[in-house]
Protein backbone atom coordinates (compact mmCIF):
# COMPACT_ATOMS: atom_id res chain seq x y z
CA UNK A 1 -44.01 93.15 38.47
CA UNK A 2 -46.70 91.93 35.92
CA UNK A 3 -43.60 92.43 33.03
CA UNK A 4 -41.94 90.01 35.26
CA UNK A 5 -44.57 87.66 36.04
CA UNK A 6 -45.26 87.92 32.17
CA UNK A 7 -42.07 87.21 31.22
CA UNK A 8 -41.44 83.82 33.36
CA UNK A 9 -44.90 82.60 32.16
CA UNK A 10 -43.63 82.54 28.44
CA UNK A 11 -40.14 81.35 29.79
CA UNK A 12 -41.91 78.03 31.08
CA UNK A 13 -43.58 77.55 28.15
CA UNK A 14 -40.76 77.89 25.74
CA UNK A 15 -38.10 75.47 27.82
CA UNK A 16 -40.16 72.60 27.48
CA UNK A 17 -40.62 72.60 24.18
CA UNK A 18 -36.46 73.12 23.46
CA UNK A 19 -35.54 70.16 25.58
CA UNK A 20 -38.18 67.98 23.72
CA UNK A 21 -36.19 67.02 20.25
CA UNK A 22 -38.70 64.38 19.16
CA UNK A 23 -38.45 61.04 19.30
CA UNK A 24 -35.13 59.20 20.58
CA UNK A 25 -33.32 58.02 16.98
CA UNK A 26 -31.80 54.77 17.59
CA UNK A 27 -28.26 54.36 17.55
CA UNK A 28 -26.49 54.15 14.08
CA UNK A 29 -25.35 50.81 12.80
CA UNK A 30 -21.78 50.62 12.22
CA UNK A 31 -20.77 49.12 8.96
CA UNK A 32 -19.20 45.86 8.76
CA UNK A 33 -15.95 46.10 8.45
CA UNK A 34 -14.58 44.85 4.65
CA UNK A 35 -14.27 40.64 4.27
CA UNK A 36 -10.66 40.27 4.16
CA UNK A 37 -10.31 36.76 2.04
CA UNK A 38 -7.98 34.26 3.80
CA UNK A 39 -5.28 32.91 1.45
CA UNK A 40 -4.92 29.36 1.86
CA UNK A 41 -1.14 27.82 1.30
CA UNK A 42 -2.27 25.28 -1.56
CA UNK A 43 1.46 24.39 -2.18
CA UNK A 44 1.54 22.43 1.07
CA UNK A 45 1.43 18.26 1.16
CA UNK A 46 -2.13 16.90 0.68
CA UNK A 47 -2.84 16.16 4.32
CA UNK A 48 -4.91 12.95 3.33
CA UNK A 49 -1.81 11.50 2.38
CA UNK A 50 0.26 12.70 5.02
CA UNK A 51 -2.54 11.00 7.56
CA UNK A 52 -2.79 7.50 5.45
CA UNK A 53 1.34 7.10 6.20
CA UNK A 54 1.28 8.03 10.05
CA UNK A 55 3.04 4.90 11.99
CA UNK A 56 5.39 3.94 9.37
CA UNK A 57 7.98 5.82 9.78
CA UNK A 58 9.63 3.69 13.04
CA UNK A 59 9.78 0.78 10.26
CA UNK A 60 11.69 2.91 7.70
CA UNK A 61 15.34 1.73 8.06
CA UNK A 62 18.46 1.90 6.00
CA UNK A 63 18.82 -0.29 2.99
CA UNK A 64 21.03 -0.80 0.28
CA UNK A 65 19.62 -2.69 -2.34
CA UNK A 66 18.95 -1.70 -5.91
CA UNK A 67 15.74 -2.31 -8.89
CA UNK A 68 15.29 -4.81 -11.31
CA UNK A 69 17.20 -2.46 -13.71
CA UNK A 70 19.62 -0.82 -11.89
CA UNK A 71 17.13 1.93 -9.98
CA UNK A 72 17.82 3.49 -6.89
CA UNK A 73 14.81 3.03 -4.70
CA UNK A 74 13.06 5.71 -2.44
CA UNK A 75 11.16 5.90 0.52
CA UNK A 76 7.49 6.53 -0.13
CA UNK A 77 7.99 9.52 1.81
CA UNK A 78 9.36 11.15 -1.95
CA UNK A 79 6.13 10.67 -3.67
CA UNK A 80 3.97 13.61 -3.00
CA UNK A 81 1.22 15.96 -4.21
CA UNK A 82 -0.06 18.94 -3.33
CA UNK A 83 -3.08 20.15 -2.14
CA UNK A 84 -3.53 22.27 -5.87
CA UNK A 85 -2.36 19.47 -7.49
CA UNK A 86 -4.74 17.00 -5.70
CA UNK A 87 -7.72 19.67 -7.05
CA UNK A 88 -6.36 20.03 -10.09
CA UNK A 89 -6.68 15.85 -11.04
CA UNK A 90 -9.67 15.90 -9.63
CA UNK A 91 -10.94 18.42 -12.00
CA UNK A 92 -9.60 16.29 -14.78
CA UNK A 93 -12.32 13.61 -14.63
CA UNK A 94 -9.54 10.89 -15.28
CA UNK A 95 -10.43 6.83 -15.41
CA UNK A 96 -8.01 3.72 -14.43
CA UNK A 97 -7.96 0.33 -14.90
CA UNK A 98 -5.99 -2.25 -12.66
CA UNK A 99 -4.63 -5.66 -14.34
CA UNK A 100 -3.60 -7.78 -11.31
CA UNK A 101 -1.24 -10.93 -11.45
CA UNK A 102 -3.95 -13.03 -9.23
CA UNK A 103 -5.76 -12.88 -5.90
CA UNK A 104 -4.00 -13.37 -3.06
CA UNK A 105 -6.54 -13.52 -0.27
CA UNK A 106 -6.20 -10.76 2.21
CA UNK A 107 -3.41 -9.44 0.99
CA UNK A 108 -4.92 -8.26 -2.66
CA UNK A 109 -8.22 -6.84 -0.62
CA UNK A 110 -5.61 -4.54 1.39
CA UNK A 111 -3.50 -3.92 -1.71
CA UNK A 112 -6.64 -3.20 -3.65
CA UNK A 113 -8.06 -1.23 -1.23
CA UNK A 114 -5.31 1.20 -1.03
CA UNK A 115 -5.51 1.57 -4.78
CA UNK A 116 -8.87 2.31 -4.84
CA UNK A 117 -8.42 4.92 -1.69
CA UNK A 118 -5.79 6.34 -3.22
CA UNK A 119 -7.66 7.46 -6.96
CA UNK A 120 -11.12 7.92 -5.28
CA UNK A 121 -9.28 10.50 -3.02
CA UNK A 122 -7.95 11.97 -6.46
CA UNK A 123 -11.11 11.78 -8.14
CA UNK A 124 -10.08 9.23 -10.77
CA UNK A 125 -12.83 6.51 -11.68
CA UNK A 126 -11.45 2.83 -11.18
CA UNK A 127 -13.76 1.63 -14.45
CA UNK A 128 -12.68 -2.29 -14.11
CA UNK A 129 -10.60 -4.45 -13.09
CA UNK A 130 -9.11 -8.19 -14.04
CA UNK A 131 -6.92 -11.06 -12.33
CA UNK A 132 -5.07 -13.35 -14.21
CA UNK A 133 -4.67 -16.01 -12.11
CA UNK A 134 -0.63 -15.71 -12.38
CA UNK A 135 -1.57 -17.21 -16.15
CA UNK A 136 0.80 -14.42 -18.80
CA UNK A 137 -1.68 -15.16 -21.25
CA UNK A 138 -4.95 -14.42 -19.47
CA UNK A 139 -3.12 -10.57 -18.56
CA UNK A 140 -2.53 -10.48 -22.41
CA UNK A 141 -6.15 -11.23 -22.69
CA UNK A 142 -6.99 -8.77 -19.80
CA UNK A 143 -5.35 -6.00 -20.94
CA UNK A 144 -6.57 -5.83 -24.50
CA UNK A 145 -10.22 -5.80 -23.25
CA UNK A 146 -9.57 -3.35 -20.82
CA UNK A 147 -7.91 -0.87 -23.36
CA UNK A 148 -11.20 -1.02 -25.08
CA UNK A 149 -12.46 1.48 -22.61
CA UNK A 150 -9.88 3.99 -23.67
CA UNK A 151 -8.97 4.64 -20.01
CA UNK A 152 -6.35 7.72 -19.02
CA UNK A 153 -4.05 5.44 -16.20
CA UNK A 154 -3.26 1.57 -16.39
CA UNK A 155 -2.31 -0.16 -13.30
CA UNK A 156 -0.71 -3.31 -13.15
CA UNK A 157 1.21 -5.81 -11.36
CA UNK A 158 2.84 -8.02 -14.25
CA UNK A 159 3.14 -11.59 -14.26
CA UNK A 160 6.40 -11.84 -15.30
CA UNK A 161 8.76 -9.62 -16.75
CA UNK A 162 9.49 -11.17 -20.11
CA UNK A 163 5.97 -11.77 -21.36
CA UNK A 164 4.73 -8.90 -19.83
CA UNK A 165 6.68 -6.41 -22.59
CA UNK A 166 4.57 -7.28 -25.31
CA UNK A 167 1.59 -7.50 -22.83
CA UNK A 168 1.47 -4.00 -22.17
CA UNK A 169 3.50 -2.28 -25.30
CA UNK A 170 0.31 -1.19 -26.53
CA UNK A 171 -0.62 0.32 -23.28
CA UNK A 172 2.43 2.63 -23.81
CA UNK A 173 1.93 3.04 -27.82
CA UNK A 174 -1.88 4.84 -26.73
CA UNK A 175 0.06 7.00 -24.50
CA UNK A 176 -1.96 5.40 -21.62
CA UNK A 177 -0.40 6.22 -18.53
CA UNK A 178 1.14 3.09 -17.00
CA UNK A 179 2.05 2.37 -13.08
CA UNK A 180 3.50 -1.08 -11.93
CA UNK A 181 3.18 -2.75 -9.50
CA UNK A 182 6.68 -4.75 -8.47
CA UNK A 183 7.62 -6.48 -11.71
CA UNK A 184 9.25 -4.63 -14.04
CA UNK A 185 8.90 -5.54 -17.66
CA UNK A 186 12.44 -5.87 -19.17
CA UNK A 187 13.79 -2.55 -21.22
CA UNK A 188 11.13 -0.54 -20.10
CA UNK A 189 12.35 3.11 -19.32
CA UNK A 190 10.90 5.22 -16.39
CA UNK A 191 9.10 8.07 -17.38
CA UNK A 192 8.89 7.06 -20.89
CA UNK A 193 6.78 3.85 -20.81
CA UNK A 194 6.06 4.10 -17.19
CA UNK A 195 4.91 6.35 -14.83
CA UNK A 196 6.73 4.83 -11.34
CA UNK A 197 6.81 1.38 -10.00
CA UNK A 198 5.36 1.18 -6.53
CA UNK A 199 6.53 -2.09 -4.22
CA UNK A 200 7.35 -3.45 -1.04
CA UNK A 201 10.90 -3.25 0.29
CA UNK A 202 12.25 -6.38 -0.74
CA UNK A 203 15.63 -6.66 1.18
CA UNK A 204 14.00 -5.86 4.22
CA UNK A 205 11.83 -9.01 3.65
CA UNK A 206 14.13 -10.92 2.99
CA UNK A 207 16.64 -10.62 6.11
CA UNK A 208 13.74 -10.84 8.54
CA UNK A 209 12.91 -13.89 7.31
CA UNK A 210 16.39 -15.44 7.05
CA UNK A 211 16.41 -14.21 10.31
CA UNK A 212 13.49 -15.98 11.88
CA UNK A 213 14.52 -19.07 10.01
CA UNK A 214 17.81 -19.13 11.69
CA UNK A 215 16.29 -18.46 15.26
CA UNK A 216 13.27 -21.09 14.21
CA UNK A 217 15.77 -23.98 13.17
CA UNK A 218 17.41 -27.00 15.63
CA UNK A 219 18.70 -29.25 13.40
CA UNK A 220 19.51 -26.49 10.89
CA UNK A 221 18.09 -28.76 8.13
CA UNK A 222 15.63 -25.94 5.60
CA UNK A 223 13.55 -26.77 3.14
CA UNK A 224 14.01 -23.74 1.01
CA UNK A 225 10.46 -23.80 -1.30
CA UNK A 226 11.17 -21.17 -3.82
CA UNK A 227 9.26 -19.52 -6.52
CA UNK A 228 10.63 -20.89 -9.70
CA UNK A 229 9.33 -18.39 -11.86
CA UNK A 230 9.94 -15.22 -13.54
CA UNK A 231 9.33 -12.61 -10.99
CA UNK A 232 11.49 -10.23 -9.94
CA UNK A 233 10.69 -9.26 -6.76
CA UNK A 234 10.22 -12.55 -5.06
CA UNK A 235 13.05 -13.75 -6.55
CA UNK A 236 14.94 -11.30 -5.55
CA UNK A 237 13.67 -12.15 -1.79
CA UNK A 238 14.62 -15.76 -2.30
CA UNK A 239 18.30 -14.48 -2.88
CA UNK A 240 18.20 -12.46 -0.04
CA UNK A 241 17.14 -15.12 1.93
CA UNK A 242 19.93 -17.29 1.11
CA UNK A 243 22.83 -15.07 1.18
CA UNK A 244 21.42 -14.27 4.26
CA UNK A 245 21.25 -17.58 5.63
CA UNK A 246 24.74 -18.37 3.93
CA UNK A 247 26.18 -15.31 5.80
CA UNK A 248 24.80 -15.05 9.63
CA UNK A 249 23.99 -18.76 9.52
CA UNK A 250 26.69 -20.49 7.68
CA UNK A 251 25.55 -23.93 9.39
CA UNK A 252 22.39 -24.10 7.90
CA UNK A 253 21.98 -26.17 5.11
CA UNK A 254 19.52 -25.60 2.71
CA UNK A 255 17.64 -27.84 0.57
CA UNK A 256 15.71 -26.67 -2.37
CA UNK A 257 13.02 -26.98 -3.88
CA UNK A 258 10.98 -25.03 -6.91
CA UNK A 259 7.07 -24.19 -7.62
CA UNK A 260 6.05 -22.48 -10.13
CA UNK A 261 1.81 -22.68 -9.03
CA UNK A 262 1.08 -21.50 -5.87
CA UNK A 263 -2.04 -22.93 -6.19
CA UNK A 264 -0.96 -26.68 -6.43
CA UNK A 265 2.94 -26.95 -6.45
CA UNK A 266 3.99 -25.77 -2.94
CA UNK A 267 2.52 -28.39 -0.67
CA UNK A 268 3.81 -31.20 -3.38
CA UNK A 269 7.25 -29.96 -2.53
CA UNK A 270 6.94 -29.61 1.05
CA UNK A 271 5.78 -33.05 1.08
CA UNK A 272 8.95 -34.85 -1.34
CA UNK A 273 10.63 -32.58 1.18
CA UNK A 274 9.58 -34.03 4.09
CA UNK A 275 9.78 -37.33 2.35
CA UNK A 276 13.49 -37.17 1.41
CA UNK A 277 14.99 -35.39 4.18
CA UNK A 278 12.92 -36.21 7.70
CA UNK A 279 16.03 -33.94 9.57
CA UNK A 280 14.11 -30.84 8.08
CA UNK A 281 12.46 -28.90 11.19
CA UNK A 282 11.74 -25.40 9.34
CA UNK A 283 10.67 -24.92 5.78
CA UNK A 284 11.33 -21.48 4.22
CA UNK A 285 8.28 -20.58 1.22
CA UNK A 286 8.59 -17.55 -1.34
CA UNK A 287 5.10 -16.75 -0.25
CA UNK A 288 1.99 -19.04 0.80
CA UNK A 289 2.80 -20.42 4.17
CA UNK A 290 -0.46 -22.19 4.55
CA UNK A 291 -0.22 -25.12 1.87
CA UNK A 292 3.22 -25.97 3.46
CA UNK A 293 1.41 -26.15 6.71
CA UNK A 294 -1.21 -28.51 5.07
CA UNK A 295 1.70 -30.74 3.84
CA UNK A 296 3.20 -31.08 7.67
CA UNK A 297 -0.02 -31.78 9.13
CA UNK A 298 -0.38 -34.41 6.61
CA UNK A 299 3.07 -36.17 7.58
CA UNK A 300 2.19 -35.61 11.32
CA UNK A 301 4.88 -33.23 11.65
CA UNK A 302 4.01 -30.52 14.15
CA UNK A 303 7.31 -29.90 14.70
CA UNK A 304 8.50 -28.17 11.58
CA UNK A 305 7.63 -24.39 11.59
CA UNK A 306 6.96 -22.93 8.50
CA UNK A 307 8.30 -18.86 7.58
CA UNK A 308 7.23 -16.75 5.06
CA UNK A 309 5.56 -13.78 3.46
CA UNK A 310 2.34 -12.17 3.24
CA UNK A 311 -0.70 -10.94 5.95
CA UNK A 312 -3.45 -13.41 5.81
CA UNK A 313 -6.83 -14.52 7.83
CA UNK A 314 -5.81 -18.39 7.38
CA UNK A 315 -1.72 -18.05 8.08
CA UNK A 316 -2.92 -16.33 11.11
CA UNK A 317 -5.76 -18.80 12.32
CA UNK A 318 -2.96 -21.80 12.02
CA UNK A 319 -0.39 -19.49 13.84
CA UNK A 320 -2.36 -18.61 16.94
CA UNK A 321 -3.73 -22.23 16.94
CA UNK A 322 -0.62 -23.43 17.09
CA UNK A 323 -0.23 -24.92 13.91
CA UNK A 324 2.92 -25.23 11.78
CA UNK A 325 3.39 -21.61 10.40
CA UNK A 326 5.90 -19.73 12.90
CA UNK A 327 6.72 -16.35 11.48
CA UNK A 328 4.88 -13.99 8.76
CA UNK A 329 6.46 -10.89 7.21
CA UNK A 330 4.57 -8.41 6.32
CA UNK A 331 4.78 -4.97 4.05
CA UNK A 332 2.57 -1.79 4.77
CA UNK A 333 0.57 -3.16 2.17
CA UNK A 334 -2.49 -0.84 2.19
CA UNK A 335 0.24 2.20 1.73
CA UNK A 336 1.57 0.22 -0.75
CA UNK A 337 -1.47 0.53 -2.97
CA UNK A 338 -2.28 4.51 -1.92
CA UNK A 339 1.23 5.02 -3.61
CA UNK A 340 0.01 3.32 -6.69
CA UNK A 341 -2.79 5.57 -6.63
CA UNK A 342 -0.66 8.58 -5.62
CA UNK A 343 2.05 8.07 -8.76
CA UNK A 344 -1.62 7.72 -11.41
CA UNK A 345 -1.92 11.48 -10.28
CA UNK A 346 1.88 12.03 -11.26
CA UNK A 347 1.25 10.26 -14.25
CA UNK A 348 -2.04 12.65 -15.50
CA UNK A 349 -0.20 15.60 -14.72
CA UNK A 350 2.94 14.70 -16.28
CA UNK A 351 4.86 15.36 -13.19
CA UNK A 352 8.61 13.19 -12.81
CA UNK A 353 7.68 10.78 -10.30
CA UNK A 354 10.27 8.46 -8.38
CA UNK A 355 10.97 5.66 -10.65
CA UNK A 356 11.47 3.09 -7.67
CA UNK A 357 8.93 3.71 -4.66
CA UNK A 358 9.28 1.33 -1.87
CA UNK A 359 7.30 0.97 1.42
CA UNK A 360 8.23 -0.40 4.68
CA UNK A 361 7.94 -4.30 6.02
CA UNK A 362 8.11 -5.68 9.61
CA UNK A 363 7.97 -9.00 10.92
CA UNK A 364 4.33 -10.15 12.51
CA UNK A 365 4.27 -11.64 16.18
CA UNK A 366 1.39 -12.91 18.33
CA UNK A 367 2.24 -9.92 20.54
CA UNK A 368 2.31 -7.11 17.88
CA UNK A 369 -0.71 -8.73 15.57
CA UNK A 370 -3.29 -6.29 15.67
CA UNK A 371 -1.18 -3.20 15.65
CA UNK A 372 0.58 -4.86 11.82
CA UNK A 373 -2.84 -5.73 10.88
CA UNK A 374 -4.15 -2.02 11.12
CA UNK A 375 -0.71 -0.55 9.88
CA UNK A 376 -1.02 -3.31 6.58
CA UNK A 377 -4.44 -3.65 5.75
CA UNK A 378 -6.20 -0.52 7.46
CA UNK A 379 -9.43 -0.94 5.47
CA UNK A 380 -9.39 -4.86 5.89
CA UNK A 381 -11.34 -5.39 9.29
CA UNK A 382 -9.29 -7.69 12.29
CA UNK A 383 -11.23 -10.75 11.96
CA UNK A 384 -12.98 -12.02 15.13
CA UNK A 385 -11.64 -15.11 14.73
CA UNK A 386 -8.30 -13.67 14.91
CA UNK A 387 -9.57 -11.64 18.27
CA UNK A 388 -10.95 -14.83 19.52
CA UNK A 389 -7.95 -16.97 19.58
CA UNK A 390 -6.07 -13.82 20.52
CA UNK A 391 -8.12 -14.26 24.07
């Protein structure tokens, strides 16, 4: 019995000790699991520029019309980088300078702002910029001072396209990568002494117009103010203007008239117009609606509406005051200068870029105002006094 009792005593002492195994050890941590790296699809389109051209496409209709030279124009939609390619210009620390023709209000702010969007998304320093007043010889001027900075991209629209070849020749010569802007100067070849040249789309333009002029007319008595100058594209709008006219409104008769300064000549010829031939009740202008405006205020004629081409503050003010100007057409002119900026990065990386880029145009109304504004200018706020009168 005392073996027994013995025997349990140690047993109890013994268990205790057994089922104590020190301390609790906290769980293990698992390892993390092995970073996996994502690959990222770099061959895609830069989404920037996918984003910038949202709400053009409804405006995007057929055409066919053909360049200065003989081109075969394409949508914007055809002039595209890459996400790599977008980083790969950007590493390039690349520098432009832009040579315009002359400010145009409004319109060059939009136009300009576009460019400037369009290399700063690329990474390419804008490092100056001239205007030559629509003056061939100031450009000249321009251009040689500008080439001083040994820049990598030249961006221009040229004055003309006779003058303009010796203008830039020595652009090309330095191997200066060149992009135009709507004017074409004569015998140059795409992809040899230009990159791409980025415009509007001119036919489009020019039937809208010829349209509203036929809808705007009573007496179907135009003054037909055109640009008489060497400019391509507007004078290609002109013609489509008239054949226009001469086709869907064959009772129209048109009476011309030429300027070759915007600045002074086009409400001197709107007045001899309105001198000469009183029956005129619409006057068609290349571009700058407002000094035709002036000249029918002048001649207390509130009757004669006034079409043309071109977004700005003041042709807007005098068409929702109900002044003379009746109908605007406008490109996507904002677009119009990201495409600029878009074909510089072609140009740096030697890529074949479109040789004839156009962008779309629509026709402005009172009801559809601030939805062209924003699709042309995007960066060019809706002035309140536009919103005011709009009330």
């Amino acid at each position: 019995m005392k073996k027994i009792m013995l025997l349990l005593f140690v047993i109890s002492l013994i268990v205790p000790v057994a089922l104590y195994a020190g301390p609790e050890k906290p769980p293990e941590e698992e390892e993390p699991a092995p970073m996996v790296e994502e690959k990222v699809d770099k061959n895609v389109p830069d989404p920037w520029i996918l984003e910038v051209r949202e709400g053009l496409d409804p405006y995007r209709r057929p055409f066919d019309f053909i360049g200065p030279q003989g081109q075969t124009p394409t949508w914007d939609t055809e002039l595209m980088l890459t996400v790599a390619e977008v980083e790969k210009i950007r590493q390039g620390n690349y520098t432009a300078v832009l040579a315009w023709h002359g400010y145009q209000g409004e319109y060059t702010d939009a136009l300009g702002g576009g460019i400037k969007d369009g290399l700063e998304h690329l990474g390419i320093k804008l490092v100056a910029e001239t205007s030559a007043e629509f003056d061939p010889a100031k450009q000249k001027t321009d251009v040689e001072s500008m080439m001083a900075l040994n820049p990598d991209i030249m961006i221009s629209l040229p004055t003309d396209s006779v003058t303009s070849v010796s203008t830039f020749r020595p652009v090309v010569d330095a191997g200066i990568k060149f992009v135009i802007i709507s004017n074409q100067p004569d015998g140059y070849v795409h992809g040899k002494d230009f990159v791409s040249i980025v415009t509007s789309m001119p036919q489009h333009q020019g039937e809208f117009m010829a349209e509203a002029i036929g809808e705007a007319t009573k007496t179907n008595k135009v003054g037909f103010i055109f640009f008489d100058a060497d400019f391509w594209i507007v004078n290609y709008i002109d013609g489509i203007v008239e054949d226009w006219l001469s086709e869907k409104y064959p009772e129209v008769e048109v009476i011309k008239q030429g300027f070759a300064n915007p600045a002074t000549d086009i409400e001197a010829a709107a007045g001899a117009l309105i001198q000469r031939y009183p029956a005129i009740d619409t006057f068609y202008v290349s571009f700058g609606a407002l000094p035709a405006a002036l000249a029918c205020e002048s001649a207390n004629r509130d009757d004669i509406k006034v079409i043309s081409q071109g977004l700005d503050k003041p042709y807007m003010v005098n068409m929702l005051s109900g002044g003379n100007i009746h109908a605007i057409i406008t490109d996507s002119t904002y677009n119009i200068g990201v495409n600029v900026g878009i074909a510089a990065g072609y140009g740096v990386l030697n890529k074949p870029a479109p040789e004839y880029v156009i962008s779309p145009s629509a026709t402005i109304t009172r009801d559809n105002l601030r939805e062209m504004w924003k699709l042309a200018f995007r960066v060019v706020p809706f002035p309140k006094e536009l919103e005011d009168l709009m009330d």
